[in-house]
PDB file of N, CA and C in Angstrom:
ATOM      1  N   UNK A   1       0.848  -1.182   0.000  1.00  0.00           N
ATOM      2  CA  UNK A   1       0.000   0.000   0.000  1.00  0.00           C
ATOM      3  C   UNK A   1       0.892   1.244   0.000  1.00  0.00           C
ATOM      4  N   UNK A   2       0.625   2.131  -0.869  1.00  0.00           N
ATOM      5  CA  UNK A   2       1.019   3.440  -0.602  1.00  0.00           C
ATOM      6  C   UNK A   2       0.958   4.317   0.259  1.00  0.00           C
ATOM      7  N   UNK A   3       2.185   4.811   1.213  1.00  0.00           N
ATOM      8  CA  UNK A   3       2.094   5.729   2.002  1.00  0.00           C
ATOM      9  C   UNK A   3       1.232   6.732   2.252  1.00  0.00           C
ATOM     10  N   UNK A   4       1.777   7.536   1.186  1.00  0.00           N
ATOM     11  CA  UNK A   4       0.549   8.558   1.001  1.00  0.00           C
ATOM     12  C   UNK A   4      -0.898   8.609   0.778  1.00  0.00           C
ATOM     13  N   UNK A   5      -1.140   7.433   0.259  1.00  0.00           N
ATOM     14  CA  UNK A   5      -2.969   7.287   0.348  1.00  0.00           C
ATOM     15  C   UNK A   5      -3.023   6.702   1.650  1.00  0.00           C
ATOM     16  N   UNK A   6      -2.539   5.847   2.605  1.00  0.00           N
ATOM     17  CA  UNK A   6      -2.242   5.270   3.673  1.00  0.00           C
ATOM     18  C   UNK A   6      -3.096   6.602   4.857  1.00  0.00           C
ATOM     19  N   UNK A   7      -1.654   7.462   5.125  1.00  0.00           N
ATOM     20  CA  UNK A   7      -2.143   8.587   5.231  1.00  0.00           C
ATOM     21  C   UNK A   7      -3.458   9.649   4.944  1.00  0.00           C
ATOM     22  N   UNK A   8      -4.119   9.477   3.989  1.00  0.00           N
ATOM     23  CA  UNK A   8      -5.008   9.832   3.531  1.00  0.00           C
ATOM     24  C   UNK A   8      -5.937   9.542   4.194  1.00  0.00           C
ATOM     25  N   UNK A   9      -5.955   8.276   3.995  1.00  0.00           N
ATOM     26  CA  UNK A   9      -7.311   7.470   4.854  1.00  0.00           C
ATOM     27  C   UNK A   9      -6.849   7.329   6.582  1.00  0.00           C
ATOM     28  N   UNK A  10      -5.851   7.227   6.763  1.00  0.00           N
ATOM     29  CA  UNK A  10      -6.159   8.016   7.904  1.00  0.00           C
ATOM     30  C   UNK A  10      -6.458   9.605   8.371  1.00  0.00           C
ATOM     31  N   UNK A  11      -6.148  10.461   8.132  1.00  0.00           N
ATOM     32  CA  UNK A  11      -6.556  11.426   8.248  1.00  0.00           C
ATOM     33  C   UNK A  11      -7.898  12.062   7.324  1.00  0.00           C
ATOM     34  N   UNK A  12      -8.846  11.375   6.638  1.00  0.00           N
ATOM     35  CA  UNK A  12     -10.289  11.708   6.481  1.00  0.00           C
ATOM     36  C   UNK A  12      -9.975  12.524   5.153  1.00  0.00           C
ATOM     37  N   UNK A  13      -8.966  11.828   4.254  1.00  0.00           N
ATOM     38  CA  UNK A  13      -8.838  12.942   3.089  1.00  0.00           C
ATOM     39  C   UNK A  13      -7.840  13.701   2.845  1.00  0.00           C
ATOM     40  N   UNK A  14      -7.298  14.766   4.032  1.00  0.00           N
ATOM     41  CA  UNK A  14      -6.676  15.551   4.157  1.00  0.00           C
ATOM     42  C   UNK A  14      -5.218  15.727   3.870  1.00  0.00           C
ATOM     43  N   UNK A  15      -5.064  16.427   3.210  1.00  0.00           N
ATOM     44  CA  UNK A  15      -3.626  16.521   2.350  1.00  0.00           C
ATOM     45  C   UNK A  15      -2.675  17.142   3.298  1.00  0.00           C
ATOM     46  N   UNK A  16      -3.545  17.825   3.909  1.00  0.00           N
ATOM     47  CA  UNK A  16      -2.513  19.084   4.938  1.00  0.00           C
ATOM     48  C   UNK A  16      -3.002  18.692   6.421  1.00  0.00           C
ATOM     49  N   UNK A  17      -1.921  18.137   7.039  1.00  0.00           N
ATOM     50  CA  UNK A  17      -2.016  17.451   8.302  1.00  0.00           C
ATOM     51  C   UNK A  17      -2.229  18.552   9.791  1.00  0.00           C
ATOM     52  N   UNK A  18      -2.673  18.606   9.977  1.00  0.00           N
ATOM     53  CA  UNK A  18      -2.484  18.978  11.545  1.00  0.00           C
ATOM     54  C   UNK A  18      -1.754  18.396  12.379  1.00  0.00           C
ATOM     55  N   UNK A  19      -0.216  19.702  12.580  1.00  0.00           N
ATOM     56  CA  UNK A  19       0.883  19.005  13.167  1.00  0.00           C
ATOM     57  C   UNK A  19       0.613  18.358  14.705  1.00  0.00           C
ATOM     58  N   UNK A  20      -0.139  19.427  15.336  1.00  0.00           N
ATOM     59  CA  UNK A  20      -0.589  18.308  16.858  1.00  0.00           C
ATOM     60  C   UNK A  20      -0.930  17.096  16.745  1.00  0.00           C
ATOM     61  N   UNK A  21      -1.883  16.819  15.596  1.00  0.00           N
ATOM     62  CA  UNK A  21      -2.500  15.134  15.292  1.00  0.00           C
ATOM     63  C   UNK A  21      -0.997  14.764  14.914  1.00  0.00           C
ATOM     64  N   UNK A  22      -0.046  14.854  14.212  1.00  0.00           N
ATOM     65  CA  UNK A  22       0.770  14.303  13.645  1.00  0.00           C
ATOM     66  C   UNK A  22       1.885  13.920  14.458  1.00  0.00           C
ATOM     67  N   UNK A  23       2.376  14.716  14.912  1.00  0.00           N
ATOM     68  CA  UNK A  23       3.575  14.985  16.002  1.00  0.00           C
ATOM     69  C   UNK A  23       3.569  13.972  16.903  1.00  0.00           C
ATOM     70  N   UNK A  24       2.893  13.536  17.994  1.00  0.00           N
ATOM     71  CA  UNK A  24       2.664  12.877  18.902  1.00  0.00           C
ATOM     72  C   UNK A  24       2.942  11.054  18.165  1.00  0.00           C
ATOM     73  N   UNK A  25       1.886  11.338  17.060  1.00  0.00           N
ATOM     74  CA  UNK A  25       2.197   9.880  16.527  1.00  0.00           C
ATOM     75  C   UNK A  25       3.742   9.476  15.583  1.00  0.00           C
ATOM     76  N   UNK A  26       4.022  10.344  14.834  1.00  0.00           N
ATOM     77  CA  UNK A  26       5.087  10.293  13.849  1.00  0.00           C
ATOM     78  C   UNK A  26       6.205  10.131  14.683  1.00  0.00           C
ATOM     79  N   UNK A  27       6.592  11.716  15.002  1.00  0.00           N
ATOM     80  CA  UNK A  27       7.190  11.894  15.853  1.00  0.00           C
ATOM     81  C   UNK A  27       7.821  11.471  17.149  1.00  0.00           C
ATOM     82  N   UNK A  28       6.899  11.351  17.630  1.00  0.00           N
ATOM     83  CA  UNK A  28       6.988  11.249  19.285  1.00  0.00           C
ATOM     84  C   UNK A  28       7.236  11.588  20.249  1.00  0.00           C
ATOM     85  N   UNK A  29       6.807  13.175  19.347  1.00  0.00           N
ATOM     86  CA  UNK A  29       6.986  14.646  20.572  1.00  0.00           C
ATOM     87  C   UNK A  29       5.647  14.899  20.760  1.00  0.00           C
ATOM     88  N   UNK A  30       5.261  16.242  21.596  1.00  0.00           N
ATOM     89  CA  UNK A  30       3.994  16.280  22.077  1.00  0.00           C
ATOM     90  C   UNK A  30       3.691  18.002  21.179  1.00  0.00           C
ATOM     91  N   UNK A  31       2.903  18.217  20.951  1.00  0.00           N
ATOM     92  CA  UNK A  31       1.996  18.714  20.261  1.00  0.00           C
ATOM     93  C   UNK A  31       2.798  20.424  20.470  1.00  0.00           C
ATOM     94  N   UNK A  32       2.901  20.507  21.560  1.00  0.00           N
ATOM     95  CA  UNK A  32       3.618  21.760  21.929  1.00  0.00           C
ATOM     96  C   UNK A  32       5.037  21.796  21.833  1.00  0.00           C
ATOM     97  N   UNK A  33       5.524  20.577  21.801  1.00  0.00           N
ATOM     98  CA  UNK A  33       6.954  20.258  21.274  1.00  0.00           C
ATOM     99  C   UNK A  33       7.211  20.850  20.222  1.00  0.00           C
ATOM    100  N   UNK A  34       6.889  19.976  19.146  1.00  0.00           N
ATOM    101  CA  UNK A  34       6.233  20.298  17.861  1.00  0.00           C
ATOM    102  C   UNK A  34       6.449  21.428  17.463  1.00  0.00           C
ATOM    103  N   UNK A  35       5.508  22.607  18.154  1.00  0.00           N
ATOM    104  CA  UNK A  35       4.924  23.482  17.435  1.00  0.00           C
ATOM    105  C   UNK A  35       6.482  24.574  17.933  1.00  0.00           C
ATOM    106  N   UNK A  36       7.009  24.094  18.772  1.00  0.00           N
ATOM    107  CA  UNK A  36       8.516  25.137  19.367  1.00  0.00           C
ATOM    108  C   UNK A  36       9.468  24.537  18.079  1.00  0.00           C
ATOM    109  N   UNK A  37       9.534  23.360  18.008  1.00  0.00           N
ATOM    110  CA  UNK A  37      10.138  23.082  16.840  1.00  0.00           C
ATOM    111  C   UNK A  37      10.138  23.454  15.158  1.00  0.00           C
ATOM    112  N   UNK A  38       8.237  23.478  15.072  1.00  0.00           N
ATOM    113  CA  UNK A  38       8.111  24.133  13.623  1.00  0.00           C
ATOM    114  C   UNK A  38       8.545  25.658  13.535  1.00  0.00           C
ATOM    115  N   UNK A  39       8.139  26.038  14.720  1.00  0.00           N
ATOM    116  CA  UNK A  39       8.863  27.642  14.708  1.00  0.00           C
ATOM    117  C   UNK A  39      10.359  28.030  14.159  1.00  0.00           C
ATOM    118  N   UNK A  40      11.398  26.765  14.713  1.00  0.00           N
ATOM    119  CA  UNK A  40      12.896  26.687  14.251  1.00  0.00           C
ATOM    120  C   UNK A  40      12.889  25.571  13.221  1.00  0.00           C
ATOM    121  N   UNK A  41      11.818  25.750  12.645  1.00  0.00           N
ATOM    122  CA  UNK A  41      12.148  24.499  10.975  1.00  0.00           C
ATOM    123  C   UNK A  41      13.202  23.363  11.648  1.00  0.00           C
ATOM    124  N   UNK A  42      12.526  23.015  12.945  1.00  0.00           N
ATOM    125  CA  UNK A  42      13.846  21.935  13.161  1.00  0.00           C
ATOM    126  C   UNK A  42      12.731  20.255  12.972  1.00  0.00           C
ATOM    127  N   UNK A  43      11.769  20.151  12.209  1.00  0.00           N
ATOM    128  CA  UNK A  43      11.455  19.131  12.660  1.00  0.00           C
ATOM    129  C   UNK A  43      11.832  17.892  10.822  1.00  0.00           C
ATOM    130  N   UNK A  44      11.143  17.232  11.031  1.00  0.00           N
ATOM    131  CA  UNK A  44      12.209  15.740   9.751  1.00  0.00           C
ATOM    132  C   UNK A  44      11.897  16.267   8.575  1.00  0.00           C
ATOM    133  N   UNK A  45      10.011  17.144   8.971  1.00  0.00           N
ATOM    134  CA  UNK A  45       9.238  17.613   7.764  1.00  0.00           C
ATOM    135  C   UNK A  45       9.338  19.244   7.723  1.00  0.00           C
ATOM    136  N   UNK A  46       9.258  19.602   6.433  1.00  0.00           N
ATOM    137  CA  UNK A  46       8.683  21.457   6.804  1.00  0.00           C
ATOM    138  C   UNK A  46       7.209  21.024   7.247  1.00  0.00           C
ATOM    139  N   UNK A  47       7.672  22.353   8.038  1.00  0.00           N
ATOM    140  CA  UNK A  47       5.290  22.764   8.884  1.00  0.00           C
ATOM    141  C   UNK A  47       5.580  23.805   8.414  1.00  0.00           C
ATOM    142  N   UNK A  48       4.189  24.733   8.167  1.00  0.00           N
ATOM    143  CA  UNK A  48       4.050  25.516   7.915  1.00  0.00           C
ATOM    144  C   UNK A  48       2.749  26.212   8.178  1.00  0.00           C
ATOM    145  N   UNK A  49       2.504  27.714   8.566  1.00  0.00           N
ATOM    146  CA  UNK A  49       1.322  27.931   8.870  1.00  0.00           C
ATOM    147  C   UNK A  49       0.538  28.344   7.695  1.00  0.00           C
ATOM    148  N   UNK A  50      -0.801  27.968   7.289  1.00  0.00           N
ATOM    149  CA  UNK A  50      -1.461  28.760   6.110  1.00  0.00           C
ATOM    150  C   UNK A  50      -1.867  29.972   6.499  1.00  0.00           C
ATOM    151  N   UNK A  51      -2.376  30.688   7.429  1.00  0.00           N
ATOM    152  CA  UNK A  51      -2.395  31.753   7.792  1.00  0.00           C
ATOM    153  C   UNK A  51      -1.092  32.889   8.253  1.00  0.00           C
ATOM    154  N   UNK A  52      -1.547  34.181   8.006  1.00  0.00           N
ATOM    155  CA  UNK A  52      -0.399  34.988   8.345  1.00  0.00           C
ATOM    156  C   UNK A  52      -1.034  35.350  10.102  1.00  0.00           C
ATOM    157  N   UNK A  53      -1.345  34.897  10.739  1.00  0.00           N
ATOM    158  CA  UNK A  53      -1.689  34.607  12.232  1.00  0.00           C
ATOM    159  C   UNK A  53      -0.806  33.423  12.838  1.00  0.00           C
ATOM    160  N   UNK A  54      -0.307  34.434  14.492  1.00  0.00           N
ATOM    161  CA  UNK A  54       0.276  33.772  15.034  1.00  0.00           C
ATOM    162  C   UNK A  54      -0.223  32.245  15.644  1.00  0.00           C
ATOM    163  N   UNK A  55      -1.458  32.494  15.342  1.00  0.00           N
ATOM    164  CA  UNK A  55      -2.714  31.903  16.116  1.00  0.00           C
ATOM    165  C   UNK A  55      -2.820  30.347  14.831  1.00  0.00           C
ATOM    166  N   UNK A  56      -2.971  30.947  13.293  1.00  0.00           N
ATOM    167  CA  UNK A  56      -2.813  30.004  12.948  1.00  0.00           C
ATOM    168  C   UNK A  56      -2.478  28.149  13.005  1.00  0.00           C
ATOM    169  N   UNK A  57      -3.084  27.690  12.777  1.00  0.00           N
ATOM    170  CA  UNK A  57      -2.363  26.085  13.662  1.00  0.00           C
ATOM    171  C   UNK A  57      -0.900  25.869  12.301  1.00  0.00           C
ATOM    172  N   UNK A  58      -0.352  24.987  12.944  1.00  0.00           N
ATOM    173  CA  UNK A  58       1.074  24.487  12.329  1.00  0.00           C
ATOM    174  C   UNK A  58       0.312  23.096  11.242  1.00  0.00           C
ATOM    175  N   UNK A  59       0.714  23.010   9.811  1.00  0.00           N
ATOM    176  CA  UNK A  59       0.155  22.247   9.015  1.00  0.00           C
ATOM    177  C   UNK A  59       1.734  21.517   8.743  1.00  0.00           C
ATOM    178  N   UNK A  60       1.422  19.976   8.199  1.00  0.00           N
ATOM    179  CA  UNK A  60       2.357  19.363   7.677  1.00  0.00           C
ATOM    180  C   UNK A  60       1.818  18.983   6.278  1.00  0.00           C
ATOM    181  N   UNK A  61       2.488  18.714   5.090  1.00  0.00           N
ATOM    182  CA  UNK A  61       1.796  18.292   4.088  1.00  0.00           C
ATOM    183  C   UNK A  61       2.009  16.813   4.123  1.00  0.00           C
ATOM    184  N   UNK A  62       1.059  15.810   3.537  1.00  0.00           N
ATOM    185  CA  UNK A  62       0.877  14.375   3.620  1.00  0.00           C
ATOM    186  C   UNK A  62       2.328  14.048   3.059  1.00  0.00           C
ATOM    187  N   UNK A  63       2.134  14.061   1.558  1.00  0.00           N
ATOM    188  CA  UNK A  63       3.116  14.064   0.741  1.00  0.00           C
ATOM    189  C   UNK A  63       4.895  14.234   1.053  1.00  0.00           C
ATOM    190  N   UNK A  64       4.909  15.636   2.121  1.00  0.00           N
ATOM    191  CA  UNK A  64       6.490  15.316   2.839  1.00  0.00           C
ATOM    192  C   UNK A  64       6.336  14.302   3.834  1.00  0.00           C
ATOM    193  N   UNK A  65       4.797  14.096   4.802  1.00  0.00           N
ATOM    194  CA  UNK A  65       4.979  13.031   5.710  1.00  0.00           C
ATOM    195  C   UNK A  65       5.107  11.562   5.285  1.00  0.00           C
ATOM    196  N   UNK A  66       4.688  11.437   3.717  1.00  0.00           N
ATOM    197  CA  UNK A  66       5.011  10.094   3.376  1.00  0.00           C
ATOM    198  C   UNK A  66       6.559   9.731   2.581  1.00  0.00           C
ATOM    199  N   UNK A  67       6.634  10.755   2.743  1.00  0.00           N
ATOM    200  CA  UNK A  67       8.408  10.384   2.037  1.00  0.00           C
ATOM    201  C   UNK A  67       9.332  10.846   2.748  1.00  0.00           C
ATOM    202  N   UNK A  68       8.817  11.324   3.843  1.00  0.00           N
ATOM    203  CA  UNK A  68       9.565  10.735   5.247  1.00  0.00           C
ATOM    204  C   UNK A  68       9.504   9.774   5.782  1.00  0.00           C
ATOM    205  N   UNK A  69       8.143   9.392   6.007  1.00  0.00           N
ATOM    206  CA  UNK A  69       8.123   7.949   6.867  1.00  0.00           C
ATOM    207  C   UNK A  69       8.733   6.615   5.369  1.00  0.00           C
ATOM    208  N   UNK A  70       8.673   6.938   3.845  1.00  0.00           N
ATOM    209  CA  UNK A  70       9.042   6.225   2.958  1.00  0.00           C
ATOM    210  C   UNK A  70      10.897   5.434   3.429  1.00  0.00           C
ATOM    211  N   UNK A  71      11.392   6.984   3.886  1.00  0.00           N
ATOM    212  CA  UNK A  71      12.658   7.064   3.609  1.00  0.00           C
ATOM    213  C   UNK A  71      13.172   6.393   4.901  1.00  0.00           C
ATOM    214  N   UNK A  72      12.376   6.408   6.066  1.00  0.00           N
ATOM    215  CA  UNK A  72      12.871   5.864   7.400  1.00  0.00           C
ATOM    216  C   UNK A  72      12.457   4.184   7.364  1.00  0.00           C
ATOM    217  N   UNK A  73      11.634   4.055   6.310  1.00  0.00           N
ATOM    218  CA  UNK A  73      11.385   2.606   6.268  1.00  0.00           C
ATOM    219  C   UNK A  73      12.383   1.697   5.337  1.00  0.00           C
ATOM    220  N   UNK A  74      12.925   2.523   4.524  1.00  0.00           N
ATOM    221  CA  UNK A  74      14.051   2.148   3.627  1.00  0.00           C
ATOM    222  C   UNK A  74      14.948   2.088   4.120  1.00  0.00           C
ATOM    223  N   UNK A  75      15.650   2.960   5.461  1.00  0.00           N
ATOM    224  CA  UNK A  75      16.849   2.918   6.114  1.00  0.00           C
ATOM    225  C   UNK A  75      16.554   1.385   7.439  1.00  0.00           C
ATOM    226  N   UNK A  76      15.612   1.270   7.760  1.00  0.00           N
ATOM    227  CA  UNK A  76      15.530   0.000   8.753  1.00  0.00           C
ATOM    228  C   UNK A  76      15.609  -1.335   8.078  1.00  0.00           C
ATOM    229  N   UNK A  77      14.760  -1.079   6.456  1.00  0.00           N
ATOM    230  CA  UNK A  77      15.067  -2.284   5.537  1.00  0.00           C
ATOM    231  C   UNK A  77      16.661  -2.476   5.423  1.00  0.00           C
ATOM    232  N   UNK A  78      16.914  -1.674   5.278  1.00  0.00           N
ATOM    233  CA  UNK A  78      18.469  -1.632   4.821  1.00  0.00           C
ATOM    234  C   UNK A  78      19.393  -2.300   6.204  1.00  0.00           C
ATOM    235  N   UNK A  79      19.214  -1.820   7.007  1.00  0.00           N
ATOM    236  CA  UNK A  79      19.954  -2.100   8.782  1.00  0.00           C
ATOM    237  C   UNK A  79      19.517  -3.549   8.973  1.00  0.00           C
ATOM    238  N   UNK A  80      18.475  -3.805   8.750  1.00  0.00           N
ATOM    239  CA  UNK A  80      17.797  -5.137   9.082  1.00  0.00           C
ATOM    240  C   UNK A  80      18.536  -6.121   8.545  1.00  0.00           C
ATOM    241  N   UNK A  81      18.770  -5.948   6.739  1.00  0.00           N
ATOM    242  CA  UNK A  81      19.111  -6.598   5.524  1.00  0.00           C
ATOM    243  C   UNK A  81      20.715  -6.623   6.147  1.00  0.00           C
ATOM    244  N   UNK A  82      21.326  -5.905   6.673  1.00  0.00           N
ATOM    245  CA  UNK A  82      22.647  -6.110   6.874  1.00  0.00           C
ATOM    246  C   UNK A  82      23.139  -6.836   8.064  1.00  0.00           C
ATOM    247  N   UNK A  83      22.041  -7.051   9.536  1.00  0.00           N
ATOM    248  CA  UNK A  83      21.776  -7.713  10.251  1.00  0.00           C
ATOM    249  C   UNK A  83      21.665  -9.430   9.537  1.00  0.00           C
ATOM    250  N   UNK A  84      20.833  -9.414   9.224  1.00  0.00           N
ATOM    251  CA  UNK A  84      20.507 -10.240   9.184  1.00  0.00           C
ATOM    252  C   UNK A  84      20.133 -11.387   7.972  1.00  0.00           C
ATOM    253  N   UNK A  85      21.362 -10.691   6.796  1.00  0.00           N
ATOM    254  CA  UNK A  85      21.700 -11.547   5.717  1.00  0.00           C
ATOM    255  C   UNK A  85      23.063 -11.774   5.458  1.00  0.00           C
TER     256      UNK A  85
END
């Protein structure tokens, strides 16, 4: 199955993630973590706010979250494969 539709259907469609929903699970920081982090572009994905409000919520796009989680699944295939062939 494809990541990105993966994603999809979990999140109800939505292309543009809500980093609190995201963070906690992807991640495994907490929502306010997160959002100190999207502030310093320090997190695996760009966030970004769609609004010019501070208030705005922090968005992730599906598409960088699936070729992130693509690319971290390729590096454990790889570690595994060298383990254990």
């Amino acid at each position: 199955m494809n990541t990105y539709f993966g994603l999809l259907a979990e999140f109800d469609g939505r292309g543009e993630l809500p980093l609190e929903e995201v963070a906690p699970r992807y991640f495994g920081i907490s929502a306010r973590t997160a959002s100190a982090r999207a502030g310093a572009q320090a997190l695996p994905v760009p966030a970004y706010r769609a609004g010019d409000s501070q208030k705005a919520p922090w968005l992730v796009s599906a598409v960088d979250l699936a070729q992130y989680l693509d690319k971290r699944r390729a590096e454990a295939h790889e570690m595994w494969r060298m383990v254990n062939c």
